[in-house]
N, C-alpha and C. Protein backbone atom coordinates (compact mmCIF):
# COMPACT_ATOMS: atom_id res chain seq x y z
N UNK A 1 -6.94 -14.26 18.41
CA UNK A 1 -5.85 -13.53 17.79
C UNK A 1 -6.34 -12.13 17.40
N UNK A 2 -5.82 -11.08 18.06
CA UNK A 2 -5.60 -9.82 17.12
C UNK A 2 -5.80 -9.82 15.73
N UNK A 3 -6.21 -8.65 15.03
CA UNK A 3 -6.35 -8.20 13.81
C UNK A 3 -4.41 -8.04 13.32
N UNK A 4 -4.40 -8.16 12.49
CA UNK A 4 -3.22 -8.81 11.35
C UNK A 4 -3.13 -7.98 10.35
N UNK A 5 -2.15 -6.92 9.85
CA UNK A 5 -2.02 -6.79 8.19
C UNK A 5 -0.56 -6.46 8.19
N UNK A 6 -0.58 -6.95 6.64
CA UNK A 6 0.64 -6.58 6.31
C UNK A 6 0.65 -5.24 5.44
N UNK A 7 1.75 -4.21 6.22
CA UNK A 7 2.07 -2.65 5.05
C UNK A 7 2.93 -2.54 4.30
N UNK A 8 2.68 -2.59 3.01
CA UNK A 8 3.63 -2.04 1.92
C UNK A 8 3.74 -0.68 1.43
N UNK A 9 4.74 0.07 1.38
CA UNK A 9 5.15 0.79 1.25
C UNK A 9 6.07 0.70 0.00
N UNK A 10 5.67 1.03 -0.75
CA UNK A 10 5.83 0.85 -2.55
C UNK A 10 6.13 2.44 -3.22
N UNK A 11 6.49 2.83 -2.27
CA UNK A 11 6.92 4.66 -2.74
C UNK A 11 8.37 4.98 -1.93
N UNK A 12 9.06 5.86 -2.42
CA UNK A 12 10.65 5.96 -2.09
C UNK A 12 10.67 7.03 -0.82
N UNK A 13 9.03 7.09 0.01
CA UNK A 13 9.32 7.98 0.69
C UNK A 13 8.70 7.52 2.28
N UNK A 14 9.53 7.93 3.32
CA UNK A 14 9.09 7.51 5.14
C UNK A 14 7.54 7.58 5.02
N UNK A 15 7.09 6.80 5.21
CA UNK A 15 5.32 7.18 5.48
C UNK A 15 5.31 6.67 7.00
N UNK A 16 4.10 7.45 7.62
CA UNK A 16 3.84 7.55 9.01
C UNK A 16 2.34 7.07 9.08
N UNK A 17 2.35 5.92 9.33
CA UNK A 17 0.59 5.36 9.28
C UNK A 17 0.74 5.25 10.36
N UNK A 18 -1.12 5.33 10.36
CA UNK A 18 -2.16 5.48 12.36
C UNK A 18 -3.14 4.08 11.58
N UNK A 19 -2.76 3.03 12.14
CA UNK A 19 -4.05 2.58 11.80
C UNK A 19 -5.36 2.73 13.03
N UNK A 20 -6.46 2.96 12.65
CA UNK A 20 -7.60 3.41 13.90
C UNK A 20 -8.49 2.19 14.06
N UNK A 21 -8.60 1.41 14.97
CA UNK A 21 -9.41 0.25 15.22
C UNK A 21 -10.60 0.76 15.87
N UNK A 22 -11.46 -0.25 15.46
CA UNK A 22 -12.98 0.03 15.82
C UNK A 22 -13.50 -1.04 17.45
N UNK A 23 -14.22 -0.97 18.03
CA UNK A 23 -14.40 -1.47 19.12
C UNK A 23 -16.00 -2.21 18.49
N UNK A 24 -16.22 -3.50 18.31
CA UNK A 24 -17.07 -4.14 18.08
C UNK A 24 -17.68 -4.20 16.35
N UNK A 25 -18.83 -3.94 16.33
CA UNK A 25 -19.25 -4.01 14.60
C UNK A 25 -18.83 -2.93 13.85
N UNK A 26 -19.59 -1.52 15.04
CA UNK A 26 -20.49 -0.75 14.30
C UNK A 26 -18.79 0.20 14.37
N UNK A 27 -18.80 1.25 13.08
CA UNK A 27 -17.82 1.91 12.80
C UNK A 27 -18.12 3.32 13.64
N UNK A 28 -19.36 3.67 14.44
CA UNK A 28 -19.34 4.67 15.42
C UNK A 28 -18.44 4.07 16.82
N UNK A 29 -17.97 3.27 16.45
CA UNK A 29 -17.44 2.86 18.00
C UNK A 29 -15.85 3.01 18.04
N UNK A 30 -14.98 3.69 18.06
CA UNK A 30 -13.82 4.24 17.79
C UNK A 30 -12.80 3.31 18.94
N UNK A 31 -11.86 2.56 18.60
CA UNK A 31 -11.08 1.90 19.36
C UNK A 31 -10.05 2.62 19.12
N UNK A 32 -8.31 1.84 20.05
CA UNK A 32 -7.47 2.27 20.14
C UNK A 32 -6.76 3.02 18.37
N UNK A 33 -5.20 3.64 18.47
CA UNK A 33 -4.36 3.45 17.05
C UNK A 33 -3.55 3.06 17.39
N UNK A 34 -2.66 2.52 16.18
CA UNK A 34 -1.69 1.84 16.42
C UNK A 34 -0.98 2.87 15.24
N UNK A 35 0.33 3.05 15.69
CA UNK A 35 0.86 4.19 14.91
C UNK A 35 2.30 3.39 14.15
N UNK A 36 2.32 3.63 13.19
CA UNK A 36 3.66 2.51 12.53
C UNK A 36 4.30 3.42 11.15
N UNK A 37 5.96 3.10 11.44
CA UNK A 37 6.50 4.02 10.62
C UNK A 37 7.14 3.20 9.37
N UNK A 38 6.90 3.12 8.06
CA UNK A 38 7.37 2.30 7.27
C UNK A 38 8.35 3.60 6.22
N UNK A 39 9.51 2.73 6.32
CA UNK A 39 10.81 3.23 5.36
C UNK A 39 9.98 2.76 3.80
N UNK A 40 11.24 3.66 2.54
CA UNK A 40 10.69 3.75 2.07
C UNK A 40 11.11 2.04 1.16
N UNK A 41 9.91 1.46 0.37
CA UNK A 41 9.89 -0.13 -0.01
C UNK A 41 10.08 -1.13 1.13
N UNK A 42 9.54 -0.75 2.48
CA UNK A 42 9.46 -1.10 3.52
C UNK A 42 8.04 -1.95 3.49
N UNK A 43 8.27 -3.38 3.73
CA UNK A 43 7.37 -4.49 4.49
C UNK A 43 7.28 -4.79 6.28
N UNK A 44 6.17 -4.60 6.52
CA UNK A 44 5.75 -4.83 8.26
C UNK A 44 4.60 -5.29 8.29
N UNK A 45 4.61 -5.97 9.14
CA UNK A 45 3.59 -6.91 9.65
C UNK A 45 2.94 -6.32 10.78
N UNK A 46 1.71 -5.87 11.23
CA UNK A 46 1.36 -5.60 12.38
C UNK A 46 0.45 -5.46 13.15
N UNK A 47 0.17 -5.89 14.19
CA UNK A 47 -0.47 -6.66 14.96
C UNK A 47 -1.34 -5.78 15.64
N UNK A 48 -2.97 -5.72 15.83
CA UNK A 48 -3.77 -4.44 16.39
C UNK A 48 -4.74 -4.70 17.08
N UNK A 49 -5.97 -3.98 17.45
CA UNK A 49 -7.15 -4.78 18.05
C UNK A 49 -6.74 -5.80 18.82
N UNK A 50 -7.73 -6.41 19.18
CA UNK A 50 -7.76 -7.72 20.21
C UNK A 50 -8.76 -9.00 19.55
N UNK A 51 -8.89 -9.87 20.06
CA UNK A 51 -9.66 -11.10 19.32
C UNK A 51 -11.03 -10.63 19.25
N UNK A 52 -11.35 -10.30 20.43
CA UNK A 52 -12.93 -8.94 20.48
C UNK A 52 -13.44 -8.03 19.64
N UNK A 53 -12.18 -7.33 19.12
CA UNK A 53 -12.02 -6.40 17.86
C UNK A 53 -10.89 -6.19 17.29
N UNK A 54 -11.30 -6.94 15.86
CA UNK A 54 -9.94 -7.37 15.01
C UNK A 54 -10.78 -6.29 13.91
N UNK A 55 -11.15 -5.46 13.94
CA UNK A 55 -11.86 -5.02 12.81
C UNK A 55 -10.77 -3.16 12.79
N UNK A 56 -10.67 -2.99 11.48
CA UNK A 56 -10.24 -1.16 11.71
C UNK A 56 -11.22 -0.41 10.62
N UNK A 57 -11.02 0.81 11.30
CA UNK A 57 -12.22 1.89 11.36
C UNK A 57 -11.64 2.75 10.56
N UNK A 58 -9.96 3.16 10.36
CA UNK A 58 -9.63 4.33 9.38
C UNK A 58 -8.20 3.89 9.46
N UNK A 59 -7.28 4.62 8.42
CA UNK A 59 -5.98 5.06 8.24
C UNK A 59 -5.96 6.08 8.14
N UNK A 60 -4.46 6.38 8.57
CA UNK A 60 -3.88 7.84 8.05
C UNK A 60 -2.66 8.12 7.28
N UNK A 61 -2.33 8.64 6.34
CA UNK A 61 -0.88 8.41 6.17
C UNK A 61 -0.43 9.46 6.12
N UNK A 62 0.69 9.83 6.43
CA UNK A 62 1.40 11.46 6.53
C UNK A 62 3.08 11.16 5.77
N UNK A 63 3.54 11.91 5.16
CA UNK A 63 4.75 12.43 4.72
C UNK A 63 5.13 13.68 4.65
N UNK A 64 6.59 13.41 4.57
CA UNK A 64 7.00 14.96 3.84
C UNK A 64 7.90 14.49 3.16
N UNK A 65 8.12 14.47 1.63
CA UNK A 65 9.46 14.00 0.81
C UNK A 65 9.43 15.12 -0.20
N UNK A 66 10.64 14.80 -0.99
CA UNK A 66 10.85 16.23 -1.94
C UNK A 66 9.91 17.31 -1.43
N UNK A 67 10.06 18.17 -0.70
CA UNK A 67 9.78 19.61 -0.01
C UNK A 67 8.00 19.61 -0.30
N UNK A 68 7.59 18.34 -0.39
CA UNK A 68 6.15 18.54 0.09
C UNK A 68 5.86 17.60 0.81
N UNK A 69 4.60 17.80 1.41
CA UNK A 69 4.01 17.73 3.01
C UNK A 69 2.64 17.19 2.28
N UNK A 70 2.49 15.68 2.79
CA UNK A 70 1.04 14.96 2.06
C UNK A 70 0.72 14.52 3.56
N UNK A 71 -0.62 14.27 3.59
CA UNK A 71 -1.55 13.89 4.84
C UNK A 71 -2.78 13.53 4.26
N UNK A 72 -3.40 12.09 4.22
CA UNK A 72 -4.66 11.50 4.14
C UNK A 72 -5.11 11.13 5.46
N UNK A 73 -6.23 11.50 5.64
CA UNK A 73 -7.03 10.36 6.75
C UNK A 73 -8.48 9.92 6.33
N UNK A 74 -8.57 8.78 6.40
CA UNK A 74 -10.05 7.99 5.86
C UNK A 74 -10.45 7.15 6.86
N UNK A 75 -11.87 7.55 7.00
CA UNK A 75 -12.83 6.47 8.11
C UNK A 75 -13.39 6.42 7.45
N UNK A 76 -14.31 4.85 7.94
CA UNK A 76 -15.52 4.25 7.66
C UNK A 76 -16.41 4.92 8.54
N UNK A 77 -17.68 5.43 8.03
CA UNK A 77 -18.73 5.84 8.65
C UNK A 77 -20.14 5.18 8.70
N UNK A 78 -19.84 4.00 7.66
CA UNK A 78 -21.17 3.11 7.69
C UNK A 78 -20.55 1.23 6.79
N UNK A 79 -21.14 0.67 7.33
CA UNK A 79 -20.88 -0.62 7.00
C UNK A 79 -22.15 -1.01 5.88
N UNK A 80 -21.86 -1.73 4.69
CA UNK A 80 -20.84 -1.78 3.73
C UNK A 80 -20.12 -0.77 3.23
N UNK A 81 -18.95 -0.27 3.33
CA UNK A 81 -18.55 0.56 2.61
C UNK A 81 -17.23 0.26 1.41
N UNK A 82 -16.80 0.85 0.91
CA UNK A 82 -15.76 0.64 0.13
C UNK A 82 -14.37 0.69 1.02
N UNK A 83 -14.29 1.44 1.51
CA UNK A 83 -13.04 1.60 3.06
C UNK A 83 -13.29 0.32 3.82
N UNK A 84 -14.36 0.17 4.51
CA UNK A 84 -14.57 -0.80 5.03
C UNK A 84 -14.12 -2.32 4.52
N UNK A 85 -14.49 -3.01 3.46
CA UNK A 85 -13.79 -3.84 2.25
C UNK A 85 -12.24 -4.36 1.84
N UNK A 86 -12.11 -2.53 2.24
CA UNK A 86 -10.59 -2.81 1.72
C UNK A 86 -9.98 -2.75 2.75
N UNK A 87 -9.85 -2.14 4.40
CA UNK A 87 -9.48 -2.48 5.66
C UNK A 87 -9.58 -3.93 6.26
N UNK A 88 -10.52 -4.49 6.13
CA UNK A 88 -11.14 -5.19 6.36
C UNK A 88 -11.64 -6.45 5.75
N UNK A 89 -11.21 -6.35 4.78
CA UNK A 89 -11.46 -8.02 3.74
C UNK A 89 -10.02 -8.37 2.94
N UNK A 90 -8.86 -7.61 3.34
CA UNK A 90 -7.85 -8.07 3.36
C UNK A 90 -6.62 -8.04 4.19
N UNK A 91 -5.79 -8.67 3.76
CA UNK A 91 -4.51 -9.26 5.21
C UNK A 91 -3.53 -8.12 4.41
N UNK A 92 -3.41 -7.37 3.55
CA UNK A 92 -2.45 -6.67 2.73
C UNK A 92 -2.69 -5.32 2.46
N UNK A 93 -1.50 -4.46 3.23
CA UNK A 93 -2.19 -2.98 2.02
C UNK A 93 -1.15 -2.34 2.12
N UNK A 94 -1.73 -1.67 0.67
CA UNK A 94 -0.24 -1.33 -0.51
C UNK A 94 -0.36 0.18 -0.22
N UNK A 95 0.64 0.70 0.14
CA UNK A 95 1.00 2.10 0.02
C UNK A 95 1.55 2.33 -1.28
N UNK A 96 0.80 2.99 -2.44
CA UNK A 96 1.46 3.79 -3.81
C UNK A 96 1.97 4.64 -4.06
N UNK A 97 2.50 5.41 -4.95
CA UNK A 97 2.74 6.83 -4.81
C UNK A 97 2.05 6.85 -6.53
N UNK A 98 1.24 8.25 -6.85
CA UNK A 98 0.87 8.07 -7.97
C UNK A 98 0.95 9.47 -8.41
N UNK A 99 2.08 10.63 -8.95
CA UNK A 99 2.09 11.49 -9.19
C UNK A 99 1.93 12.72 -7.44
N UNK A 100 1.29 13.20 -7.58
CA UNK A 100 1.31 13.80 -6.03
C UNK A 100 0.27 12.97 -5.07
N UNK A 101 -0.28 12.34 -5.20
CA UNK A 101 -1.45 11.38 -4.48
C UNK A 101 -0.32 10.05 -4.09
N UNK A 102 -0.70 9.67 -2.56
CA UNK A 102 -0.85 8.34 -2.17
C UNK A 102 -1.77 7.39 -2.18
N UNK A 103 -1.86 6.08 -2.79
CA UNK A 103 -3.08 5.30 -2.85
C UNK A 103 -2.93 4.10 -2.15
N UNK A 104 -3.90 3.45 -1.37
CA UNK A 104 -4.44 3.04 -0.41
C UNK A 104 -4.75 1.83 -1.24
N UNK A 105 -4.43 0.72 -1.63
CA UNK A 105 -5.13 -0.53 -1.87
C UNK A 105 -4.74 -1.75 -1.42
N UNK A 106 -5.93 -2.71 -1.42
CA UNK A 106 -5.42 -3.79 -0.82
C UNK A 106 -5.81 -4.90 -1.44
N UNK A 107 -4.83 -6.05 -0.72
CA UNK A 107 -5.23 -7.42 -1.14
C UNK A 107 -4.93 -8.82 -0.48
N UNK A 108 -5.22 -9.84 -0.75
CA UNK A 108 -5.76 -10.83 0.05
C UNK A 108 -3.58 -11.92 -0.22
N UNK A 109 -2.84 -11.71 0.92
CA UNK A 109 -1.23 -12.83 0.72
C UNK A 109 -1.61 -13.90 -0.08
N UNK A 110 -2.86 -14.34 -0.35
CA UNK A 110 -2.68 -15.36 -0.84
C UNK A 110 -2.82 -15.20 -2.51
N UNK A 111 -3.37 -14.39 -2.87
CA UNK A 111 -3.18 -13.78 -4.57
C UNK A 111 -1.41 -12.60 -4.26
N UNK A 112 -1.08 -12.35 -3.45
CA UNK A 112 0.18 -11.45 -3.76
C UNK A 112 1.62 -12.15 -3.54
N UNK A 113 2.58 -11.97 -4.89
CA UNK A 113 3.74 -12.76 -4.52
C UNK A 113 4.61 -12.07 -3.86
N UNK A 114 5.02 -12.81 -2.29
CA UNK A 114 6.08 -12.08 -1.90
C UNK A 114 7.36 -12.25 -2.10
């Protein structure tokens, strides 16, 4: 089976995520993206990598709501990392909105009530 997560989108605004999959362990090895558009309080499920490589390497998230223009992108560049952890050691991730910042966290369906 493919790599698996579910995106929440917990802010009132279109976000445009890339998720970036990695090709084997090591996070120098850059696999396909999978590009997914979540409305806003929008849940999706979605399906990436291959059984070979179920692992991801970065996100990106892009908007434009109320007349500003936000863009994050985060890779893992070394294993253990904190990115790495949170891509990667859970089935869940929460899109926030926190004043002008978007935040990136995640967690495991089986502690989150849907």
């Amino acid at each position: 089976m493919a790599g698996v997560k579910t995106l929440i989108n917990t802010t009132p605004a279109v976000l445009q995520i890339i998720l970036f999959t990695r090709t084997g362990n090591s996070p120098a090895n850059q696999g396909q993206a999978v590009q997914v558009t979540l409305q806003p309080f929008e849940t999706k499920t979605v399906q990436y990598g291959s059984v070979q490589n179920p692992f991801l390497n970065g996100i990106s998230v892009f908007t434009i709501y109320q007349n500003d223009l936000y863009s994050k992108v985060q890779f893992v560049t070394a294993r253990p990392s904190e990115l790495d952890n949170l891509l990667n050691n859970n089935n869940v991730v929460l899109i926030s909105k926190v004043l002008t910042d978007y935040i990136i966290s995640g967690v495991n369906s089986n502690f989150y009530p849907f």
